[in-house]
Protein backbone atom coordinates (compact mmCIF):
# COMPACT_ATOMS: atom_id res chain seq x y z
CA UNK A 1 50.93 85.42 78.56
CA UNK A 2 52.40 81.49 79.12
CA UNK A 3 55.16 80.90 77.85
CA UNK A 4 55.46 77.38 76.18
CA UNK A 5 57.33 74.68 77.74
CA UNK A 6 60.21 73.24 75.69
CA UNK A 7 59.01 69.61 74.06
CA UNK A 8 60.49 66.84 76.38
CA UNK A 9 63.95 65.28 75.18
CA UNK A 10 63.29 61.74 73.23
CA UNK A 11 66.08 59.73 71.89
CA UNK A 12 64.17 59.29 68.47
CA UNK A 13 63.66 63.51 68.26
CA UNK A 14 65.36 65.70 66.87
CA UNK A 15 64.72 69.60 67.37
CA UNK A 16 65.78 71.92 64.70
CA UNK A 17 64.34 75.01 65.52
CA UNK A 18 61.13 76.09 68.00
CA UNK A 19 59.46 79.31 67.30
CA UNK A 20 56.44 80.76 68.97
CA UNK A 21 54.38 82.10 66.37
CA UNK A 22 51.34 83.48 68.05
CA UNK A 23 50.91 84.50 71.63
CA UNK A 24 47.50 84.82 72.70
CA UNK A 25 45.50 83.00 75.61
CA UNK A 26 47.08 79.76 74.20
CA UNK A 27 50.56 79.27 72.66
CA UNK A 28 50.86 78.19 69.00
CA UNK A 29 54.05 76.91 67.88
CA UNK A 30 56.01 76.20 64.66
CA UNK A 31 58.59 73.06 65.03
CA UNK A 32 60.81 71.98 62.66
CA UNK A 33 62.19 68.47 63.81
CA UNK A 34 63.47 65.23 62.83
CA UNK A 35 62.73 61.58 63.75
CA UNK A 36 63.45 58.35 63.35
CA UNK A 37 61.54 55.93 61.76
CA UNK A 38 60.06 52.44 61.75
CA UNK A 39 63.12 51.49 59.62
CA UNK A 40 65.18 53.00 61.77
CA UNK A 41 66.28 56.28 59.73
CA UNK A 42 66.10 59.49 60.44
CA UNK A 43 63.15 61.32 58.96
CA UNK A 44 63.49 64.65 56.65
CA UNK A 45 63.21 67.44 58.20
CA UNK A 46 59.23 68.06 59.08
CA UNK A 47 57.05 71.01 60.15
CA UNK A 48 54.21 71.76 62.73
CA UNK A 49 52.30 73.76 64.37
CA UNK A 50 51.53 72.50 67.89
CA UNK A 51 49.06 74.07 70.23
CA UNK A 52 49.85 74.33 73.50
CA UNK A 53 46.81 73.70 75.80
CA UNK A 54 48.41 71.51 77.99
CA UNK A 55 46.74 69.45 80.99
CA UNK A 56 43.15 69.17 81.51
CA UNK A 57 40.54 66.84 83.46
CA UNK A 58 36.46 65.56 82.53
CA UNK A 59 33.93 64.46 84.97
CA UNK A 60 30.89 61.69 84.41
CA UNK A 61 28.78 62.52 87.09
CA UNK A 62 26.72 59.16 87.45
CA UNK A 63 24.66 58.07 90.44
CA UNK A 64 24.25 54.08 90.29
CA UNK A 65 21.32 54.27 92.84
CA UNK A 66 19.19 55.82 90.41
CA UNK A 67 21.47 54.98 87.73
CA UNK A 68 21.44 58.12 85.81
CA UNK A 69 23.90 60.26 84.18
CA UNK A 70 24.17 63.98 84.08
CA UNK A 71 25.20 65.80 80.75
CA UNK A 72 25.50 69.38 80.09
CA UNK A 73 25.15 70.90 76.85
CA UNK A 74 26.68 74.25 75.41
CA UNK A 75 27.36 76.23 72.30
CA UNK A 76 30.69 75.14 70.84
CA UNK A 77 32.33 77.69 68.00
CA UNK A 78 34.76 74.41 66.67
CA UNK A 79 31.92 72.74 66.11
CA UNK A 80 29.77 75.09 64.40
CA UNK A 81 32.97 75.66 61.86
CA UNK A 82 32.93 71.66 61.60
CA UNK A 83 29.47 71.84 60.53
CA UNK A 84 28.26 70.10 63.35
CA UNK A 85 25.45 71.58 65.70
CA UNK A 86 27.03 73.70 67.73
CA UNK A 87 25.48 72.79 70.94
CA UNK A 88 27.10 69.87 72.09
CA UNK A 89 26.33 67.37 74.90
CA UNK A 90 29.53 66.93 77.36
CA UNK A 91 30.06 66.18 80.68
CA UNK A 92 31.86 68.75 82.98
CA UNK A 93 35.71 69.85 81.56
CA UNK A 94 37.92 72.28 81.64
CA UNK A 95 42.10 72.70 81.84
CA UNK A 96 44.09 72.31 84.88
CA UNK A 97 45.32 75.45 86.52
CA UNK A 98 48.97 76.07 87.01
CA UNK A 99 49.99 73.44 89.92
CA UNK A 100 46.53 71.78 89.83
CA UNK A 101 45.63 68.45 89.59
CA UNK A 102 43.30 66.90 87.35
CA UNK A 103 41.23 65.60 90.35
CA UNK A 104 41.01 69.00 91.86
CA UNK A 105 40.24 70.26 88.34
CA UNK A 106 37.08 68.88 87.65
CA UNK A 107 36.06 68.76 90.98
CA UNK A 108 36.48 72.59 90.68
CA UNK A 109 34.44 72.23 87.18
CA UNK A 110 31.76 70.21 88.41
CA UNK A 111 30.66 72.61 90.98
CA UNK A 112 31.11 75.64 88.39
CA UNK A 113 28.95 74.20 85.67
CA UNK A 114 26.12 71.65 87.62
CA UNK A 115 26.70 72.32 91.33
CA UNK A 116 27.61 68.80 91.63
CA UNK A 117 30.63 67.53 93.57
CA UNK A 118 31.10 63.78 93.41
CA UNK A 119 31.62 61.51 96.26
CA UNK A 120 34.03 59.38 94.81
CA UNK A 121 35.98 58.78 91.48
CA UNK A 122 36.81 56.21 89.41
CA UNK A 123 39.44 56.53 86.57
CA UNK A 124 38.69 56.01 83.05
CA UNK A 125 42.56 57.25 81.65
CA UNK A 126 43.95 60.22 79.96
CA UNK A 127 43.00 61.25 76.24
CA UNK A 128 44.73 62.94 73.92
CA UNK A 129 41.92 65.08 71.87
CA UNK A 130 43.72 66.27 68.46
CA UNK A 131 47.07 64.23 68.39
CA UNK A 132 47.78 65.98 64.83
CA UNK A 133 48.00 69.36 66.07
CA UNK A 134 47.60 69.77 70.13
CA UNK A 135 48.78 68.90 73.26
CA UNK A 136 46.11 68.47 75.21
CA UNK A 137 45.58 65.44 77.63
CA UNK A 138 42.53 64.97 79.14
CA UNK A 139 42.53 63.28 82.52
CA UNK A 140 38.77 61.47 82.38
CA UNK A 141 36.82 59.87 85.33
CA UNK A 142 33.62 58.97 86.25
CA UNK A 143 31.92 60.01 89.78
CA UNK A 144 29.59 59.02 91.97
CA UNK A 145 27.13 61.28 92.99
CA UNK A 146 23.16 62.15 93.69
CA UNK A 147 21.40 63.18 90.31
CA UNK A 148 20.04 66.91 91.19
CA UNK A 149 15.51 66.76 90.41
CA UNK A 150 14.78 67.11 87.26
CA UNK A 151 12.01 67.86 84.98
CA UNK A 152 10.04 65.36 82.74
CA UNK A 153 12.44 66.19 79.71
CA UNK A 154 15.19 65.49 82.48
CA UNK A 155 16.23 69.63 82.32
CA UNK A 156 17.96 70.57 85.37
CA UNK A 157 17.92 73.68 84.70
CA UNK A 158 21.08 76.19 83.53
CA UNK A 159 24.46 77.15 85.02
CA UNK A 160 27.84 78.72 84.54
CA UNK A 161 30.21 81.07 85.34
CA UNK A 162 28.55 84.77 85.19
CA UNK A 163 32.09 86.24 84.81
CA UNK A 164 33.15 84.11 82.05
CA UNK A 165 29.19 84.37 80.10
CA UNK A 166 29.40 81.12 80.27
CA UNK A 167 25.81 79.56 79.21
CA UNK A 168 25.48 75.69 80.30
CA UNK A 169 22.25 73.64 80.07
CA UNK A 170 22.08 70.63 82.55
CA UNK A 171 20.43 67.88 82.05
CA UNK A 172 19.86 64.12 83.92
CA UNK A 173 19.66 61.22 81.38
CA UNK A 174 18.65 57.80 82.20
CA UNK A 175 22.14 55.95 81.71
CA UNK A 176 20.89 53.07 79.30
CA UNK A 177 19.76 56.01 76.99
CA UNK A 178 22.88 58.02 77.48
CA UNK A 179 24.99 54.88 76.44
CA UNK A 180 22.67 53.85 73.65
CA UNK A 181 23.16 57.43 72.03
CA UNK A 182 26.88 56.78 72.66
CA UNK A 183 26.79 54.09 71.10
CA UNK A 184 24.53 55.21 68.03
CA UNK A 185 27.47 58.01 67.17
CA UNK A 186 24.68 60.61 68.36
CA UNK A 187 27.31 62.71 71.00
CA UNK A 188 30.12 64.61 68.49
CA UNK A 189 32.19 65.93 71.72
CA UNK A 190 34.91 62.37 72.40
CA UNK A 191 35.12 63.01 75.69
CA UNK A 192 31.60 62.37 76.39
CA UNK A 193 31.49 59.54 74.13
CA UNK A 194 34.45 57.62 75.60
CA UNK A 195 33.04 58.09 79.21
CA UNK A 196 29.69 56.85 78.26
CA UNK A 197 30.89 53.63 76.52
CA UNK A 198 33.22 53.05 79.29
CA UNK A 199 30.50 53.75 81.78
CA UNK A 200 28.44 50.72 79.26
CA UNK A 201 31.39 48.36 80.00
CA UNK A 202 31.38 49.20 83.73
CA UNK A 203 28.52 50.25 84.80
CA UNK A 204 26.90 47.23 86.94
CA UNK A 205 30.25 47.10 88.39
CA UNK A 206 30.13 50.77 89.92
CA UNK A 207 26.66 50.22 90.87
CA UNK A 208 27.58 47.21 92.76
CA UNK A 209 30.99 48.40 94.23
CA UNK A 210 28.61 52.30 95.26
CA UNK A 211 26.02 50.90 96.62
């Protein structure tokens, strides 16, 4: 099992005690800790739980040629217990192995999920997704590559590791309607959302600067 990292020393933190409380595929841990405020005292003393996911790196698989995007979608149990519909729309994710890095990542998680590897990336920045109770930092770029044929609906067809049941529908959308949906608040997963509106901001710039 991982063991969690200790937090990183900060001259405005103070640690009073750091127990691991549950031990399963991902840490969870209970902090009690001090720090300083705006006005420049110390806090009371405060409690967390923080869980440890650590690093982890998205793909937008876009080809500016054609200038379509492709988007997976998959059943999601957080979401179902948010009350959202479970099957979300994302683009390719997943967390860094142990000395990996976030390019190799999703260029791992591309081929896994859409047997797609991009030709080049372009950096979009690193997320945090739940800064009230996780640490996970999402390393998020956008890459160029040939949109695989597609049906009239724009299904793909469906992918995934075997060994991990992993079920993943692929599917090419024409970028102005994957924006536009952005946009709209129609795509509940962030990562997806922030990739598409920065792809909206960007996007005749890539397709100038890749083709």
């Amino acid at each position: 099992m991982p063991v969690p990292a200790p937090l990183p020393p900060h001259p405005d933190t103070v640690v009073e005690s750091d127990e691991t409380v549950w031990q399963g595929r991902f840490p969870l841990q209970r902090i009690r800790f001090r720090h300083r405020r705006f006005d420049g005292r110390m806090s009371g003393l405060r409690t967390w739980e923080l869980w440890r996911r650590g690093r982890a790196a998205a793909l937008l698989p876009y080809d500016p040629r054609a200038d379509l995007v492709v988007l997976i979608e998959q059943f999601r149990l957080p979401a179902l217990a948010a009350g959202v519909d479970p099957v979300l729309v994302e683009v390719p994710a997943g967390l860094c192995d142990p000395g990996e890095t976030p390019e190799a990542t999703l260029l791992r998680e591309a081929q896994e999920e859409m047997a797609i590897t991009p030709r080049r990336l372009a950096r979009v920045g690193d997320f945090l997704l739940t800064a009230g109770g996780s640490d996970e930092n999402v390393a998020l770029y956008v890459g160029e590559v040939t949109a695989p044929p597609a049906g009239p609906d724009g299904l793909v067809g469906t992918a995934g590791l075997d060994h991990e049941d992993e079920d993943i529908r692929v599917r090419v959308w024409p970028a102005g309607d994957a924006i536009a949906a952005a946009i709209a608040g129609r795509f509940a997963n962030s990562v997806t959302a922030i990739a598409l509106l920065w792809l909206g901001l960007r996007r005749e710039h890539l397709r100038q600067e890749w083709t």
